[in-house]
C-alpha atoms as a PDB file:
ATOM      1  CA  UNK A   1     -25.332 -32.833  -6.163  1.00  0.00           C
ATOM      2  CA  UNK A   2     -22.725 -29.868  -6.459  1.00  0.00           C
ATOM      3  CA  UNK A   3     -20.222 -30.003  -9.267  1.00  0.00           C
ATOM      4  CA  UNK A   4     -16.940 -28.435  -8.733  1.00  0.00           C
ATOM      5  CA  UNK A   5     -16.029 -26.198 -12.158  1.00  0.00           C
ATOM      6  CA  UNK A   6     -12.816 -24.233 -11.817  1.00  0.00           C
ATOM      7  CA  UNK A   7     -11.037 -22.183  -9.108  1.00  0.00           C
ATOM      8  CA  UNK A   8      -8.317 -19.684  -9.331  1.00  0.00           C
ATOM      9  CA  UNK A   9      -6.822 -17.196  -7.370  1.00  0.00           C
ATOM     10  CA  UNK A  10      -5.704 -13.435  -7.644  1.00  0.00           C
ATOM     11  CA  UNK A  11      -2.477 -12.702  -5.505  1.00  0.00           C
ATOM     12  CA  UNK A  12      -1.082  -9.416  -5.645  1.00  0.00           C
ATOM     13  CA  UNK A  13       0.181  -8.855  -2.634  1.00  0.00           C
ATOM     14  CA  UNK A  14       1.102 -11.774   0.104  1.00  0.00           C
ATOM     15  CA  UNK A  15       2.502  -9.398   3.036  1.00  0.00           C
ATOM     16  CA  UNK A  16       1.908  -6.060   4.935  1.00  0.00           C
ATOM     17  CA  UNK A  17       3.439  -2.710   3.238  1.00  0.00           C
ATOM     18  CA  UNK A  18       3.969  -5.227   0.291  1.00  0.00           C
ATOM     19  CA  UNK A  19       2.788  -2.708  -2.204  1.00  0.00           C
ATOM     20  CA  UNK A  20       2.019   1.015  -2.241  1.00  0.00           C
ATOM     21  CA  UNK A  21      -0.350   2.080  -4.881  1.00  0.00           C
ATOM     22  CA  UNK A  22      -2.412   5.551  -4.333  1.00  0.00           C
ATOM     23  CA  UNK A  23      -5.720   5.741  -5.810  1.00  0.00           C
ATOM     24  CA  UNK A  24      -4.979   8.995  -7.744  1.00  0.00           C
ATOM     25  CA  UNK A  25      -8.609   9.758  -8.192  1.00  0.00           C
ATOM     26  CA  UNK A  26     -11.392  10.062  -5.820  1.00  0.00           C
ATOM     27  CA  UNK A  27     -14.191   7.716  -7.489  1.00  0.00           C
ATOM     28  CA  UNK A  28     -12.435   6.777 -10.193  1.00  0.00           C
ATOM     29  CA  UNK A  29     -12.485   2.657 -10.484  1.00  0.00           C
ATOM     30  CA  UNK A  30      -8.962   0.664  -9.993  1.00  0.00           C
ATOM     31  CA  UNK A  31      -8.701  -2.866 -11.149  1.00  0.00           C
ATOM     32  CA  UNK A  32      -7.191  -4.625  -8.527  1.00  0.00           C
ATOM     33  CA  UNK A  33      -7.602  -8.481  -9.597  1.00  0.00           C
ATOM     34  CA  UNK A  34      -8.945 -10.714 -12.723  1.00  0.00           C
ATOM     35  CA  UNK A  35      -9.429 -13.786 -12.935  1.00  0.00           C
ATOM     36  CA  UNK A  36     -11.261 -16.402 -15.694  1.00  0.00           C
ATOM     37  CA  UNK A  37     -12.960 -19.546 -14.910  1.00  0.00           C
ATOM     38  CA  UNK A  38     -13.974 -22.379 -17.124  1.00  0.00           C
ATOM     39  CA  UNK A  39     -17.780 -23.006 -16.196  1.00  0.00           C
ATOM     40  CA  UNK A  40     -18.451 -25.132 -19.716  1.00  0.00           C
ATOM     41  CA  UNK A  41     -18.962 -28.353 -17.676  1.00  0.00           C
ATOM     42  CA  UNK A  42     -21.744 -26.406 -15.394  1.00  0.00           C
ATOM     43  CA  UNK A  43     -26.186 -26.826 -16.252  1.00  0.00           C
ATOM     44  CA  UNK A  44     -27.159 -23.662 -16.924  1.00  0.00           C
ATOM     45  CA  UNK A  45     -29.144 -22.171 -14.487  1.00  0.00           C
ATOM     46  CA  UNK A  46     -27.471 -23.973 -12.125  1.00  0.00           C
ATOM     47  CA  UNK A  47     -23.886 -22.486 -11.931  1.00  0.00           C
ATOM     48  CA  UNK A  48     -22.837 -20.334  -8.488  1.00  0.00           C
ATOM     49  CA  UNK A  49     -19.244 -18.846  -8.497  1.00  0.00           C
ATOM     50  CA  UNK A  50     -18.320 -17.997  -5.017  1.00  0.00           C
ATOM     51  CA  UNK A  51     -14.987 -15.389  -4.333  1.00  0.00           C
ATOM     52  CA  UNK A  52     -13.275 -13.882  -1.194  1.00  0.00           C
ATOM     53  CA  UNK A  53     -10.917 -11.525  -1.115  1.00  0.00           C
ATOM     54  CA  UNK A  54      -8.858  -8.667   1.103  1.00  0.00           C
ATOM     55  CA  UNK A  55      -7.405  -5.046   0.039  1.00  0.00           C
ATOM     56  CA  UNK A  56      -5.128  -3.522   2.493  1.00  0.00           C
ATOM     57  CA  UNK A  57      -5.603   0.515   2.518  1.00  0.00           C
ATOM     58  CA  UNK A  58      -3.795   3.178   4.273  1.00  0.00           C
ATOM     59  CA  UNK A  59      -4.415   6.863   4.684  1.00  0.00           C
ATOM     60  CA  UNK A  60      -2.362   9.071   2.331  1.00  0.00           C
ATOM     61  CA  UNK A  61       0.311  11.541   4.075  1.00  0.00           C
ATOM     62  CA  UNK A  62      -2.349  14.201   4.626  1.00  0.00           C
ATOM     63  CA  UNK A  63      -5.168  11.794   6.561  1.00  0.00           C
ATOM     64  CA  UNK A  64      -8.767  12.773   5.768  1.00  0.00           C
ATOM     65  CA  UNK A  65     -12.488  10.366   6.127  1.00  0.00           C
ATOM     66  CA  UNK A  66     -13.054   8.540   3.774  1.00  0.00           C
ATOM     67  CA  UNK A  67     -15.316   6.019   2.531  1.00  0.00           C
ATOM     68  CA  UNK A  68     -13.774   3.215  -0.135  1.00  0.00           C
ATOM     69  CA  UNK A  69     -15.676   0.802  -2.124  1.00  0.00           C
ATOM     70  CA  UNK A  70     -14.888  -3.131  -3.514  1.00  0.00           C
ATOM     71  CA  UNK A  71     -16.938  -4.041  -6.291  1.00  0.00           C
ATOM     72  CA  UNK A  72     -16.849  -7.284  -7.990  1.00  0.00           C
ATOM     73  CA  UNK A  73     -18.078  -7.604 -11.581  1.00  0.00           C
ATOM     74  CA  UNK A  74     -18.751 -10.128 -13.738  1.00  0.00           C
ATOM     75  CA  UNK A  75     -17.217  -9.262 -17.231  1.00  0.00           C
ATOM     76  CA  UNK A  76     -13.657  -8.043 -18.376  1.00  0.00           C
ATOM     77  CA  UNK A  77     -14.261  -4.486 -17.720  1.00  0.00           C
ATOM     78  CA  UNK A  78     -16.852  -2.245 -15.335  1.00  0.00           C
ATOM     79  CA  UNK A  79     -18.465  -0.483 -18.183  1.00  0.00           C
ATOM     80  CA  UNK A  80     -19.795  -3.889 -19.681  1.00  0.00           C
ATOM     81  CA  UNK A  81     -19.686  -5.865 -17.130  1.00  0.00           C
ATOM     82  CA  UNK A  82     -22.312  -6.479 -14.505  1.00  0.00           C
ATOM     83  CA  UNK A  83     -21.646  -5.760 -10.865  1.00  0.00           C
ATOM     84  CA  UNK A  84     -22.158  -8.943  -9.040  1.00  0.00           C
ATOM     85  CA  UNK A  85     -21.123  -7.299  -5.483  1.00  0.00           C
ATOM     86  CA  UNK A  86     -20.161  -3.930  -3.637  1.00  0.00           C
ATOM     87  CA  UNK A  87     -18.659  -3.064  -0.299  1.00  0.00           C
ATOM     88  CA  UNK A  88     -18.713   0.241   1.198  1.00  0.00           C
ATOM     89  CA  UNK A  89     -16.580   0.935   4.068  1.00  0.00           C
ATOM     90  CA  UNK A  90     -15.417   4.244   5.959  1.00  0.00           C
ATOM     91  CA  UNK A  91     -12.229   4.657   7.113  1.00  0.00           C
ATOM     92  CA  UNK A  92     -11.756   7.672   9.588  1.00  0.00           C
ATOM     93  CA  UNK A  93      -8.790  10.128   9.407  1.00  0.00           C
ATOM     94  CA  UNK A  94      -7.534   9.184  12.545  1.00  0.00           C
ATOM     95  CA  UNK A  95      -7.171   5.665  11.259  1.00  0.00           C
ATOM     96  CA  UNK A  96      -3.460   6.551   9.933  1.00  0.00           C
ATOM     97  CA  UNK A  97      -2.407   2.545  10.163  1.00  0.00           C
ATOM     98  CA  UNK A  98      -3.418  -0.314   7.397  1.00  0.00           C
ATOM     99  CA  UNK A  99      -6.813  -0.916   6.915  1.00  0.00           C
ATOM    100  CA  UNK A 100      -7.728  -4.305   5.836  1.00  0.00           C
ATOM    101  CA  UNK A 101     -11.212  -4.758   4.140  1.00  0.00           C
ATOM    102  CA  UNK A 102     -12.380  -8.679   3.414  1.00  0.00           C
ATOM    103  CA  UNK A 103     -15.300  -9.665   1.563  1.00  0.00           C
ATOM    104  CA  UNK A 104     -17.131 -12.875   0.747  1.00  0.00           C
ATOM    105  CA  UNK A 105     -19.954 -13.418  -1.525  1.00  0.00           C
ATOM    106  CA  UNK A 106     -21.236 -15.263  -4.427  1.00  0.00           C
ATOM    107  CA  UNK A 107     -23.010 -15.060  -8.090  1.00  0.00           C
ATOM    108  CA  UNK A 108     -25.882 -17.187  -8.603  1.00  0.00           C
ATOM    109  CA  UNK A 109     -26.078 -15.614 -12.546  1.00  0.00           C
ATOM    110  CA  UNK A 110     -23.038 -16.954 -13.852  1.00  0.00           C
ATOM    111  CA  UNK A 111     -23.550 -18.544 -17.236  1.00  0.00           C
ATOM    112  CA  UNK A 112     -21.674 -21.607 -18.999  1.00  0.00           C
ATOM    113  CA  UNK A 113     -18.558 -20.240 -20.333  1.00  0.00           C
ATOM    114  CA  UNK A 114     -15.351 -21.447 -20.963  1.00  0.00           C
ATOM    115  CA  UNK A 115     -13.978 -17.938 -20.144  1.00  0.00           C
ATOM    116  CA  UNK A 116     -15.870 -16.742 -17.430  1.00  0.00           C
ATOM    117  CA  UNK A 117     -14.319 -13.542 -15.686  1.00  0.00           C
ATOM    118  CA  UNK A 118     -14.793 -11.793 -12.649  1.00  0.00           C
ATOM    119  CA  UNK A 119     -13.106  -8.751 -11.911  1.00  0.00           C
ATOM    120  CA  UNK A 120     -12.207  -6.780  -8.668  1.00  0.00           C
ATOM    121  CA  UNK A 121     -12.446  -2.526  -8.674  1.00  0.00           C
ATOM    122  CA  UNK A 122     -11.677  -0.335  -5.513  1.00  0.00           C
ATOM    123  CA  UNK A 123     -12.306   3.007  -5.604  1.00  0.00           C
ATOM    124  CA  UNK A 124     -12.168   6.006  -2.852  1.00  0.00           C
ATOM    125  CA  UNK A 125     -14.082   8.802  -1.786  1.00  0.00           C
ATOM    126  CA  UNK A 126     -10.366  10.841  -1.227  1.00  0.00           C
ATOM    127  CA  UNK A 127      -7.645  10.852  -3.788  1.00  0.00           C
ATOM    128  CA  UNK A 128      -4.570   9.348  -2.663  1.00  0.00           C
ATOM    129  CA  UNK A 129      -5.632   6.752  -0.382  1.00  0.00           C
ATOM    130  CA  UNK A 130      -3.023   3.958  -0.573  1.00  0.00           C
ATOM    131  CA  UNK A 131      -3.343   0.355  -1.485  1.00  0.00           C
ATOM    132  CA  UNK A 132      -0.803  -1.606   0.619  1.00  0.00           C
ATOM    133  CA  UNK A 133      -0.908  -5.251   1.023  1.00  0.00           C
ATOM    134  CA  UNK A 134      -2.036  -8.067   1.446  1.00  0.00           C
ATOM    135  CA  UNK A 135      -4.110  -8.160  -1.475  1.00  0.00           C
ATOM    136  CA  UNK A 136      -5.578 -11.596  -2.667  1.00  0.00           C
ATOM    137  CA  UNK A 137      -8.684 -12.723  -4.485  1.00  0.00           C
ATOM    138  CA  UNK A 138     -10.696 -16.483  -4.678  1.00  0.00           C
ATOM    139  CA  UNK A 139     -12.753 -17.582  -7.481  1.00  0.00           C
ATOM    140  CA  UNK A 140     -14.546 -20.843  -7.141  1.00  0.00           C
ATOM    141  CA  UNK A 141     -16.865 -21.986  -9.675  1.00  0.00           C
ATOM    142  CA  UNK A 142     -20.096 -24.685  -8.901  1.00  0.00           C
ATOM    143  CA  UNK A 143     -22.686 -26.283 -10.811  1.00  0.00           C
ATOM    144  CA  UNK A 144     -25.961 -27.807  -9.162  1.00  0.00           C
END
């Protein structure tokens, strides 16, 4: 039988053109959501947390290709964290309008915690790439 744990959500941006952050540097990781779940009640071995998410991106004022990437990591920071999930998705020049990227997926090696987090990085192959809105994040946390 599945146990429900925790669930919490990430909500930067509800609406279109809500937000306009650039991406100053091509590669470089962006934290774009965080979130901690309490998985204490969870049989380890057994826990699953399952997310879904958008990012809204739009080409800077000089358009060029470019490919951006979604990771999700489990852990407060990339460097010590352990990437759980990655998206990889071109956007072409001509492509001037809002791109909106969604992902679903799911980590079967979540461990009991009572501060389980999970955090969201972008990152572009083209400095300046804009993030826009919406932007919003799901973390769901199961045991069994």
């Amino acid at each position: 039988m599945t146990i429900f744990l925790d669930s919490r959500a990430s909500q930067n941006a509800s609406y279109g053109n809500s937000l306009s952050i650039p991406i100053p540097t091509a590669g470089v990781l962006q934290l774009v959501a965080q979130q901690t779940l309490n998985l204490s009640a969870g049989t380890s071995g057994l826990i699953r947390v399952e997310f879904s998410g958008v990012v809204t991106f739009q080409q800077p004022t000089t358009p060029a290709d470019t490919m951006v990437s979604i990771y999700v990591v489990r852990g407060a920071s990339a460097a010590a964290g352990v990437n759980v999930f990655s998206l990889n998705q071109a956007i072409q020049a001509a492509e001037v309008g809002p791109r909106a990227i969604s992902l679903e997926g799911s980590d079967s090696g979540a461990s009991t915690s009572s501060a389980a987090t999970y955090s969201v990085y972008v990152t572009s192959s083209v400095a300046g790439i804009l993030r826009v809105g919406p932007e919003s994040f799901n973390f769901t946390g199961y045991s069994g």
